[in-house]
Protein backbone atom coordinates (compact mmCIF):
# COMPACT_ATOMS: atom_id res chain seq x y z
CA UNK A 1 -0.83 32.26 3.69
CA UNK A 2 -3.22 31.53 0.13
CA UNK A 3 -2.23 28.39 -1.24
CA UNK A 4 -3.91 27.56 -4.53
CA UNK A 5 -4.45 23.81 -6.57
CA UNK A 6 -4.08 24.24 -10.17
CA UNK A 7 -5.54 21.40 -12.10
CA UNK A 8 -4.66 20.59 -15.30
CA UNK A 9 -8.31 20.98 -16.68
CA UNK A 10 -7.59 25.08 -15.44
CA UNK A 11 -9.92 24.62 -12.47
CA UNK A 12 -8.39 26.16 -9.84
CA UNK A 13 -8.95 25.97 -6.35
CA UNK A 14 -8.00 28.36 -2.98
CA UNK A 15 -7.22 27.48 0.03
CA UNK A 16 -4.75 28.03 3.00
CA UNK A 17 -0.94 26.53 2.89
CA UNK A 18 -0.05 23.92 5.35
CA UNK A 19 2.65 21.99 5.86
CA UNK A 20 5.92 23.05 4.03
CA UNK A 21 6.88 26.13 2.06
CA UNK A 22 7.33 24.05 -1.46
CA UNK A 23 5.56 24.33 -4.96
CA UNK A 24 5.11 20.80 -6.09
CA UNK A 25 3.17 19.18 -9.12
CA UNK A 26 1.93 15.61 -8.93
CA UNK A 27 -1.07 12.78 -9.62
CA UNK A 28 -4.66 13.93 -7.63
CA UNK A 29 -6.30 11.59 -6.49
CA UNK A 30 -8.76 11.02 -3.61
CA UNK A 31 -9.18 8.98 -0.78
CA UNK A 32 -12.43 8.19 0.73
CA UNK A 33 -11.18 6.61 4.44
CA UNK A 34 -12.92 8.41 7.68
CA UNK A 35 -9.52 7.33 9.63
CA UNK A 36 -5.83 6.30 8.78
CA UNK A 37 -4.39 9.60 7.77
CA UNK A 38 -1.30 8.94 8.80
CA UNK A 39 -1.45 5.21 6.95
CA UNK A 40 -2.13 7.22 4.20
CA UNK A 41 0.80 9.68 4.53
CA UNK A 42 3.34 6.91 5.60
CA UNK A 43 2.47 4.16 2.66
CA UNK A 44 4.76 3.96 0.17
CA UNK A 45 2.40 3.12 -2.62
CA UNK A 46 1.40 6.86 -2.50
CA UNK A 47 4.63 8.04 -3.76
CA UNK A 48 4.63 10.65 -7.03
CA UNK A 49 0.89 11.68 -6.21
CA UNK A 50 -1.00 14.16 -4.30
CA UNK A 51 -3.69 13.04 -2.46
CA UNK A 52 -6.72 14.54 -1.25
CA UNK A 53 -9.08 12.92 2.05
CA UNK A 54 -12.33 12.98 1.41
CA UNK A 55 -13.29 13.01 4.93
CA UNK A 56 -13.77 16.94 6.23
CA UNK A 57 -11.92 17.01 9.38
CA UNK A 58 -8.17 15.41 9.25
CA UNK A 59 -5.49 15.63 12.21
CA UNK A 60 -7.81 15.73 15.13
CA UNK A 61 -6.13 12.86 16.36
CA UNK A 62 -2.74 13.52 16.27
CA UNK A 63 0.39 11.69 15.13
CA UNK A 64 0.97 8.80 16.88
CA UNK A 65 4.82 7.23 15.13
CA UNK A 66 4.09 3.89 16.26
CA UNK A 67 1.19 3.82 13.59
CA UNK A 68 3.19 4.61 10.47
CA UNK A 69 3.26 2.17 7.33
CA UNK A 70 7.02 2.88 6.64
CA UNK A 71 9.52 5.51 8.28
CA UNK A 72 7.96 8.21 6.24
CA UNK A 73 5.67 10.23 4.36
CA UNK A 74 5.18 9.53 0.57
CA UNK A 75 2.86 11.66 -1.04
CA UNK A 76 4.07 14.79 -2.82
CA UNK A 77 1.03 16.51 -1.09
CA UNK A 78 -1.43 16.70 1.02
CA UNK A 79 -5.36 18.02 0.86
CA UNK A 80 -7.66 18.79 2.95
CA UNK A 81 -11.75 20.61 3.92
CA UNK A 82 -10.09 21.44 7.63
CA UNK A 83 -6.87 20.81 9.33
CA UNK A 84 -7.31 20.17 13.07
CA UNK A 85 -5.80 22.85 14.54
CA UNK A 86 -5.80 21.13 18.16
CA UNK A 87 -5.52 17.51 18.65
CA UNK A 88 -6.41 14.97 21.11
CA UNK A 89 -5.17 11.49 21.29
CA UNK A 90 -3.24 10.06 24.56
CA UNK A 91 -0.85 8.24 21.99
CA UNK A 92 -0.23 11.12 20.13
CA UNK A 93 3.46 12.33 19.52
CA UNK A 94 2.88 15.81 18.26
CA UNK A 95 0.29 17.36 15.65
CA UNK A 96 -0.25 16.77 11.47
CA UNK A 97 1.21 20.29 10.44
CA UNK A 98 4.20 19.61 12.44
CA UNK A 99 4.77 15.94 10.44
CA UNK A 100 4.02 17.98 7.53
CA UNK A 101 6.66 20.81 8.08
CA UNK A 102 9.37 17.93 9.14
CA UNK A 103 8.64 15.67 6.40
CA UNK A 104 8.91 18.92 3.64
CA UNK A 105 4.99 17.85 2.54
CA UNK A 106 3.56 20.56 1.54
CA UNK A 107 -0.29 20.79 1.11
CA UNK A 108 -3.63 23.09 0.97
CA UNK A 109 -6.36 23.39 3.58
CA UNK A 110 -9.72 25.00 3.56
CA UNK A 111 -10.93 24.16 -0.13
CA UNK A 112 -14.09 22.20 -1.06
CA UNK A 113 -12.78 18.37 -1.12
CA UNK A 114 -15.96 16.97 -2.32
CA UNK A 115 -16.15 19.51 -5.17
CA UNK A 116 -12.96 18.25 -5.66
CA UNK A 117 -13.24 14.55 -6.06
CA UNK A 118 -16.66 14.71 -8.06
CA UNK A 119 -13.95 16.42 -10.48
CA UNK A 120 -11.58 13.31 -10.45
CA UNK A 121 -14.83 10.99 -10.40
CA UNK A 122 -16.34 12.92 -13.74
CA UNK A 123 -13.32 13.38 -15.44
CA UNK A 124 -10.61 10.76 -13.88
CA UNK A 125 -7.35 10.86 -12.65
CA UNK A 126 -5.29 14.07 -13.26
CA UNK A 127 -1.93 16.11 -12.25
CA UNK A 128 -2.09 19.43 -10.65
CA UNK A 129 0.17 21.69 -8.84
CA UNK A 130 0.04 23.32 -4.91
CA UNK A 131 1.41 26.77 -5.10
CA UNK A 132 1.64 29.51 -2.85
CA UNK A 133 2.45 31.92 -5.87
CA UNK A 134 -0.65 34.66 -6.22
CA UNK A 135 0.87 35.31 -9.71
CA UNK A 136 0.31 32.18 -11.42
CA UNK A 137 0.06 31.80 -15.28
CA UNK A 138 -2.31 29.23 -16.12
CA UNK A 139 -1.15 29.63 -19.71
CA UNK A 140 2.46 28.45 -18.38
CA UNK A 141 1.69 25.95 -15.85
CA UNK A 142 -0.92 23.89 -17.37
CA UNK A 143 1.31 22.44 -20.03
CA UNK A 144 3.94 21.28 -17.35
CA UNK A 145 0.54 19.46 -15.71
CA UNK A 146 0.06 17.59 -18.46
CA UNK A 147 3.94 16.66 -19.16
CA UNK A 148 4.22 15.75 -15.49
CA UNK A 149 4.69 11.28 -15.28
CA UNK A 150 5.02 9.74 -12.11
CA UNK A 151 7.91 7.64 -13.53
CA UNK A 152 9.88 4.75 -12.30
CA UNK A 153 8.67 5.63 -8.33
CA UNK A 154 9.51 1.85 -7.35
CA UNK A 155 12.86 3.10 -7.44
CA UNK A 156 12.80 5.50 -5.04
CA UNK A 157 10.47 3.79 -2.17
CA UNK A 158 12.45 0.48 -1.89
CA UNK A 159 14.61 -0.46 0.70
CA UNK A 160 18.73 0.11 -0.14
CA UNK A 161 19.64 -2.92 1.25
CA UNK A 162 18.50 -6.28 2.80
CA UNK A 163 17.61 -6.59 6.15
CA UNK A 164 15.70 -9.12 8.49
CA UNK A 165 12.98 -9.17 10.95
CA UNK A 166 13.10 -12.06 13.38
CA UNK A 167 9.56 -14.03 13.85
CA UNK A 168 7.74 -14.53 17.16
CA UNK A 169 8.95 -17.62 18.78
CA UNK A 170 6.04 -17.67 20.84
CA UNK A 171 3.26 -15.46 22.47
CA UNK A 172 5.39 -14.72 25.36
CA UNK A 173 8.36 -13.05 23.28
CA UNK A 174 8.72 -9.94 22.59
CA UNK A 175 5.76 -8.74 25.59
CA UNK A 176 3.23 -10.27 23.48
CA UNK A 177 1.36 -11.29 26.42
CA UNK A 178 0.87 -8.00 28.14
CA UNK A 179 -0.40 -6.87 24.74
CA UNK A 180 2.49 -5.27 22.93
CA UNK A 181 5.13 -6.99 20.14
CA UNK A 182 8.15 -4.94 19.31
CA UNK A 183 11.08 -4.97 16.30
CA UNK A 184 14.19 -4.61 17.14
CA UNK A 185 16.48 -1.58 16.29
CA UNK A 186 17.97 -3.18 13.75
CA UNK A 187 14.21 -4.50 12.19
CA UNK A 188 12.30 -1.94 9.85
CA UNK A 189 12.70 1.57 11.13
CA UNK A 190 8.53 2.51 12.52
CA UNK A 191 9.27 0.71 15.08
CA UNK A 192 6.13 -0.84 17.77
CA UNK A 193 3.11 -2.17 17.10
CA UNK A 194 0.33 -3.32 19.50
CA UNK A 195 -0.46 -6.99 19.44
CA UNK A 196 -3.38 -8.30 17.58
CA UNK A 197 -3.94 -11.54 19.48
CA UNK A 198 -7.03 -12.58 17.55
CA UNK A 199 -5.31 -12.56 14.05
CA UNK A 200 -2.71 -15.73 15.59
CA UNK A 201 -4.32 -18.54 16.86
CA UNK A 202 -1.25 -20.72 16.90
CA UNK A 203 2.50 -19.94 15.35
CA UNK A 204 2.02 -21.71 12.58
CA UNK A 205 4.51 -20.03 10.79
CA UNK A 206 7.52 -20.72 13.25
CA UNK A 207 10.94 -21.24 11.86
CA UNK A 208 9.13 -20.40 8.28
CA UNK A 209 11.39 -17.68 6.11
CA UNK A 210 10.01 -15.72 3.73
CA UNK A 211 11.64 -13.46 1.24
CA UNK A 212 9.79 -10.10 0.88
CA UNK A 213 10.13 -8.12 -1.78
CA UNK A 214 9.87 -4.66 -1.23
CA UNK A 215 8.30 -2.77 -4.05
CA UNK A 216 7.31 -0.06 -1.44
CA UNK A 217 5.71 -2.37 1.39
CA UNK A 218 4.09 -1.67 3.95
CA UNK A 219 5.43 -2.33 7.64
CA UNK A 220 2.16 -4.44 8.75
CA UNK A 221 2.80 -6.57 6.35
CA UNK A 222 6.12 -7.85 7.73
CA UNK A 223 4.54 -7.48 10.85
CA UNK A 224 1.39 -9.62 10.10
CA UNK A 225 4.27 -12.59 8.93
CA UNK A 226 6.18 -11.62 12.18
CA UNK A 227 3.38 -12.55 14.79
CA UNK A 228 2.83 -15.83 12.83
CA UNK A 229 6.09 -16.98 13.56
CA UNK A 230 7.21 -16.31 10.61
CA UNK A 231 11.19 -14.91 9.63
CA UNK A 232 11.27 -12.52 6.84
CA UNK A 233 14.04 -11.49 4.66
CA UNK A 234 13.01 -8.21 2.91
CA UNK A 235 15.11 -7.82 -0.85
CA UNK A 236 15.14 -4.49 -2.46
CA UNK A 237 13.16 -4.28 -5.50
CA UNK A 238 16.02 -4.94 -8.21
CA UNK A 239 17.15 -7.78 -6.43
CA UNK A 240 17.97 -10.62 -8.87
CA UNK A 241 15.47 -13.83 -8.78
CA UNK A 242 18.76 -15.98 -8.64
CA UNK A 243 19.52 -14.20 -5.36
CA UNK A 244 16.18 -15.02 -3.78
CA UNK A 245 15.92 -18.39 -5.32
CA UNK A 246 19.56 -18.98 -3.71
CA UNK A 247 18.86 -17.98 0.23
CA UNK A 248 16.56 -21.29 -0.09
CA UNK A 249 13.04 -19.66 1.14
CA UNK A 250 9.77 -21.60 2.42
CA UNK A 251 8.05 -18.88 0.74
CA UNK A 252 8.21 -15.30 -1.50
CA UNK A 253 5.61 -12.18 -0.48
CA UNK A 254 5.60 -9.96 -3.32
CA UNK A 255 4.54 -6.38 -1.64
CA UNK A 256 2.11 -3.60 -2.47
CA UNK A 257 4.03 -0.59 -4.18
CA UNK A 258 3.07 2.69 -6.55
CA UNK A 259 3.04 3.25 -10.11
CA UNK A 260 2.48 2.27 -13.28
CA UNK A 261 3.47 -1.71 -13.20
CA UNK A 262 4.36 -1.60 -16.69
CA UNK A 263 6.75 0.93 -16.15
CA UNK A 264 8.84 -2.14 -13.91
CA UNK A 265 10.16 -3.91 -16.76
CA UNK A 266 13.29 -5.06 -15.12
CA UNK A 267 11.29 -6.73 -12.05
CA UNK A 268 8.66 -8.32 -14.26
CA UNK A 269 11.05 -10.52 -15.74
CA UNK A 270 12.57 -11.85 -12.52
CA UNK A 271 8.82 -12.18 -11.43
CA UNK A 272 8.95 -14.81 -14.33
CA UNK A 273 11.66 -16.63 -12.67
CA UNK A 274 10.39 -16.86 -9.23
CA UNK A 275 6.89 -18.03 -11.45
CA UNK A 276 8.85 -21.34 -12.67
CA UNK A 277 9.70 -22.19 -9.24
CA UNK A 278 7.11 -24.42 -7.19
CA UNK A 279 8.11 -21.71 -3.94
CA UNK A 280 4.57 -20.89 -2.63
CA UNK A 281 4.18 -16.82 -3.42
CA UNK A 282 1.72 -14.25 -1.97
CA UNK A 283 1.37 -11.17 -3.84
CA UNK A 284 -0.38 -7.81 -2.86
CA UNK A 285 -1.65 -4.74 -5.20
CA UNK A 286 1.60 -3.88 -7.07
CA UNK A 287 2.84 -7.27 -6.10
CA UNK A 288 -0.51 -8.78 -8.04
CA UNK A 289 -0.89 -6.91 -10.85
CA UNK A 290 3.53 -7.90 -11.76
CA UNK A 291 3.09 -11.46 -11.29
CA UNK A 292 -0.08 -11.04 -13.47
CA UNK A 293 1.90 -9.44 -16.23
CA UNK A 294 5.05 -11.97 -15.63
CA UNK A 295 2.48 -14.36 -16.68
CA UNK A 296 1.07 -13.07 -19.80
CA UNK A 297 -1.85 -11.26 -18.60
CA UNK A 298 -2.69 -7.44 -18.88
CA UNK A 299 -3.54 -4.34 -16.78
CA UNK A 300 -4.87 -0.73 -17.47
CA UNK A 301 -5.49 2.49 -15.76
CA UNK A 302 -8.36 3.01 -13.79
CA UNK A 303 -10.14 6.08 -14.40
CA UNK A 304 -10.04 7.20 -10.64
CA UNK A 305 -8.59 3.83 -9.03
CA UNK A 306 -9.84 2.19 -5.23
CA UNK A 307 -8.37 4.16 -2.51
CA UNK A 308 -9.85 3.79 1.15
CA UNK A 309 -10.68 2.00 3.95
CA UNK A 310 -14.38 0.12 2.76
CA UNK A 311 -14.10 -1.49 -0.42
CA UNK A 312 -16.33 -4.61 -0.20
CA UNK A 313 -14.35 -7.23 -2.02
CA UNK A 314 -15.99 -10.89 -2.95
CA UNK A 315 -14.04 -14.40 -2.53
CA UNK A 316 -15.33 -16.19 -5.57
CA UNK A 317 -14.78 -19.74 -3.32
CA UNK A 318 -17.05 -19.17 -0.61
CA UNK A 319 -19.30 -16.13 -1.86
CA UNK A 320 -18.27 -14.13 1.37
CA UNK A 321 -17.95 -10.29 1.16
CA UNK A 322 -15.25 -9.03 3.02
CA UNK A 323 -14.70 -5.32 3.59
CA UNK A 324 -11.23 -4.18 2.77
CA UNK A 325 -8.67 -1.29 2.43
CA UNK A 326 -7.04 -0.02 -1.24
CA UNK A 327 -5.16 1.90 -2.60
CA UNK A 328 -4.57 1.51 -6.61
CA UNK A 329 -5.07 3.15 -10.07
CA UNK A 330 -4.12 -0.25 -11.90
CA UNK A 331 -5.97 -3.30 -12.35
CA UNK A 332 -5.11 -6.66 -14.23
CA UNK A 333 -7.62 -7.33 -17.21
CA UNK A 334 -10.03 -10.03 -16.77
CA UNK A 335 -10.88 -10.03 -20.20
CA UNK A 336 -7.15 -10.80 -21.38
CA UNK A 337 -6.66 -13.39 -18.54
CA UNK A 338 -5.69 -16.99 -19.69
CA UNK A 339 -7.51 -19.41 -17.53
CA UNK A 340 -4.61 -21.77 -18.16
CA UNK A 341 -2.93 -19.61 -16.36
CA UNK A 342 -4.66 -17.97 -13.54
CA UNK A 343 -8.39 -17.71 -12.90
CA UNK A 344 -10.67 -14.60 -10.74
CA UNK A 345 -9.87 -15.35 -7.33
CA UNK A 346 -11.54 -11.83 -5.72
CA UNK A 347 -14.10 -9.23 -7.44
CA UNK A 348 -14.38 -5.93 -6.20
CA UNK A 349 -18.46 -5.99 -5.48
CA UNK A 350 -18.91 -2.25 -6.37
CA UNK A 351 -17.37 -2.34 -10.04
CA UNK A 352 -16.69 -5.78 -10.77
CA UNK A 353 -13.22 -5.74 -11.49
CA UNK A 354 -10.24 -7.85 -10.48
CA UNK A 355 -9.45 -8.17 -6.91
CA UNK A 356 -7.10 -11.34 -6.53
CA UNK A 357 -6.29 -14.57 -8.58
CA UNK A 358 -5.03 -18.34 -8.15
CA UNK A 359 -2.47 -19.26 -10.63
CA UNK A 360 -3.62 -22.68 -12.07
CA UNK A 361 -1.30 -25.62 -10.71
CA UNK A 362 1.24 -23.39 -9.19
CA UNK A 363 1.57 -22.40 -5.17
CA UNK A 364 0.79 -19.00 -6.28
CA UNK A 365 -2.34 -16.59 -5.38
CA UNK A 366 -2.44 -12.97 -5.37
CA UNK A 367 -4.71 -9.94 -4.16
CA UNK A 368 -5.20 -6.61 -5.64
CA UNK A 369 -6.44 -5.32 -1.76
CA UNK A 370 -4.58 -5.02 1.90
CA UNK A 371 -5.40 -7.83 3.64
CA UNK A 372 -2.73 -6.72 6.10
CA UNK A 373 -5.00 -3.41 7.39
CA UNK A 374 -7.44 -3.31 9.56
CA UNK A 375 -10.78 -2.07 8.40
CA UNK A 376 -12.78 -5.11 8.43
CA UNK A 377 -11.02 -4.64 11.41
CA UNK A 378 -9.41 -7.86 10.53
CA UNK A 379 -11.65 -9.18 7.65
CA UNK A 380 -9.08 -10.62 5.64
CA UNK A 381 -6.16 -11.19 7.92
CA UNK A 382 -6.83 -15.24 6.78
CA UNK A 383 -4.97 -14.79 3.85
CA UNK A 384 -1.34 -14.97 5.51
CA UNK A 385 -2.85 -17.56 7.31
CA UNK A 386 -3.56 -19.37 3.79
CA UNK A 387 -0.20 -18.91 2.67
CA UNK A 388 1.63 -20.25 5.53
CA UNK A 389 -0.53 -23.35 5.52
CA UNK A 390 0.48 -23.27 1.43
CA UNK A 391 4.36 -23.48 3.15
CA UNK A 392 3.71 -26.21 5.71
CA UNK A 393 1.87 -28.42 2.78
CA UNK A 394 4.95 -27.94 0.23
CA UNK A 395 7.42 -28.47 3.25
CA UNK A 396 5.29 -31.71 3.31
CA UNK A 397 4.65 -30.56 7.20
CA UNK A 398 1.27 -31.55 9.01
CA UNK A 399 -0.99 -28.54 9.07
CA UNK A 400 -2.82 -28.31 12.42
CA UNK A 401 -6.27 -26.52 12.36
């Protein structure tokens, strides 16, 4: 069946349908990772947009559940140069199309992606629409394009309720030694994940509990608290700072999310709260650019954003370059930062701007990039490292090396 993208500049692309039978319009934007499809497709931060892989051939490796970011897709849509129509993977549960056709992701095959995103590159950001009508009016559609908003998408990506996921208690639990950890039913719903024994040198985390709040997070972020020992008490997003404050936590992980973060007016101001606390916070992407806003600062649209798997980002501290995974169309405004405040922490090395700061005299720092993915493969897995040892020096505890 044709299946045609309709961008809201009237370029038009066709292609073949895949995945479900559904006209949808949404946010294009690109992402330039050779691998992690499916970490693409299951994180929530991709919620209210459409997003196109860069990388020609997607779904020759299957769907493997064990690997997804959160219990299910996000994106509105899905495209791709080629669909693998065969797949082969020994972990593999069953092919792309079929996650597609389950998940009611609808999406376009078979057009030319790079032709594509030197579009979005050119011009920026913009909404389209994946149609499988052969009658289409451009004169009708392309004024719903440029009504369409992404909206208040926090909302809808956030857990209903809170919930806890029990920390190693050591190496042995859970069949960490033979090389697999596992969450209980009853833990977030993706279920196992292989063991990375090189990002835990010790527990140093045990019988530390951390709030999480989930502004759309990402499962390997629990999970990357989990194998340090840690205990972690994920809030939905419109959870009251009092609330938080009250359960008495070594530590608050603000999570990665999607959307405009100006649009989450209700969440900055508990943000403010938690801020005038001395509880040691961690903050990724959406996470970062709230507490920067809580505080005063600014952010603005990117005119395509950072999303894949090799963004070199540079710690300011040491001058190392680490190579790291994003996915944003937001970042917070160096030139409108108060260095009373917070000061550059990270700089993305390709465009300069903001990557992560440290809030001046507070247990606070913050990073506009995953450090809990893999692509470095494990380049900047220190960070939870850093923020647990931020938990053992305000519990007054002896940090071990």
């Amino acid at each position: 069946m044709k299946a045609f993208l309709i961008l809201e500049d009237g370029t038009v692309f066709e292609g073949i349908h895949i995945g479900a039978n559904k006209e949808i319009i949404s946010e294009i934007v690109f992402n330039t990772s050779m691998a992690g499809y499916l970490e693409v497709l299951t994180d929530p931060s991709y919620a209210g947009q459409a997003v196109c892989m860069t990388y020609p051939l997607i779904g020759n490796y299957g769907i493997c559940k064990d690997d997804m970011e959160s219990f299910k897709p996000w994106p509105d849509g899905f495209i791709v140069r080629e669909l693998s129509r065969n797949f082969s993977n020994f972990r593999a549960d069953y092919s792309i199309q079929k996650f597609l056709e389950e998940n009611n992701v609808p999406g376009i095959a078979g057009i030319d992606t790079r032709a594509l995103t030197k579009i979005l590159r050119n011009k920026g950001t913009m909404n389209g629409m994946i149609t499988t009508n052969e009658n289409y009016l451009l004169d009708e559609i392309i004024p719903q394009l440029k009504a369409y908003k992404t909206g208040k998408v926090v909302e809808q990506v956030t857990c209903k309720h809170k919930y806890e996921i029990k920390g190693s208690q050591s190496l042995a639990e859970n069949g960490a030694v033979s090389g697999t950890a596992k969450f209980s039913a009853s833990d977030y719903e993706a279920g196992r994940r292989e063991h990375k024994p090189s990002l835990v040198k010790q527990l140093n985390g045990a019988g530390k509990k951390v709030a999480l709040l989930d502004l759309g997070t990402k499962e390997n972020i629990s999970y990357s608290l989990k194998i340090r020992g840690c205990d972690v008490i994920v809030y939905p997003a419109n959870t009251p700072a009092s609330e938080i404050i009250a359960s008495n936590p070594d530590g608050i992980m603000l999570s990665n999310g999607p959307g405009d973060p100006k649009e989450c007016t209700s969440i900055i101001a508990e943000l403010k709260i938690l801020y005038d606390t001395d509880i040691p916070i961690f903050a990724i992407c959406l996470g970062h650019q709230l507490m920067a806003l809580a505080t005063g600062a600014d952010t603005y649209k990117m005119k395509y954003g950072h999303r894949g798997g090799n963004h070199p980002v540079k710690d300011l501290s040491t001058g190392k370059v680490y190579i790291s995974s994003q996915n944003h169309g937001y970042v917070v405004d160096m030139d409108k930062l108060d260095p009373k405040v917070a000061t550059p922490a990270f700089i993305n090395v390709n465009d300069g701007t903001n990557e992560g700061l440290n809030y001046t005299g507070k247990n606070i720092f913050t990073v506009q990039f995953h450090p809990e993915a893999c692509c470095g493969p494990q380049d900047s897995g220190y960070l939870f490292d850093r923020f647990i040892h931020m938990m053992n020096h305000h519990a007054g505890m002896e940090v071990k090396s």
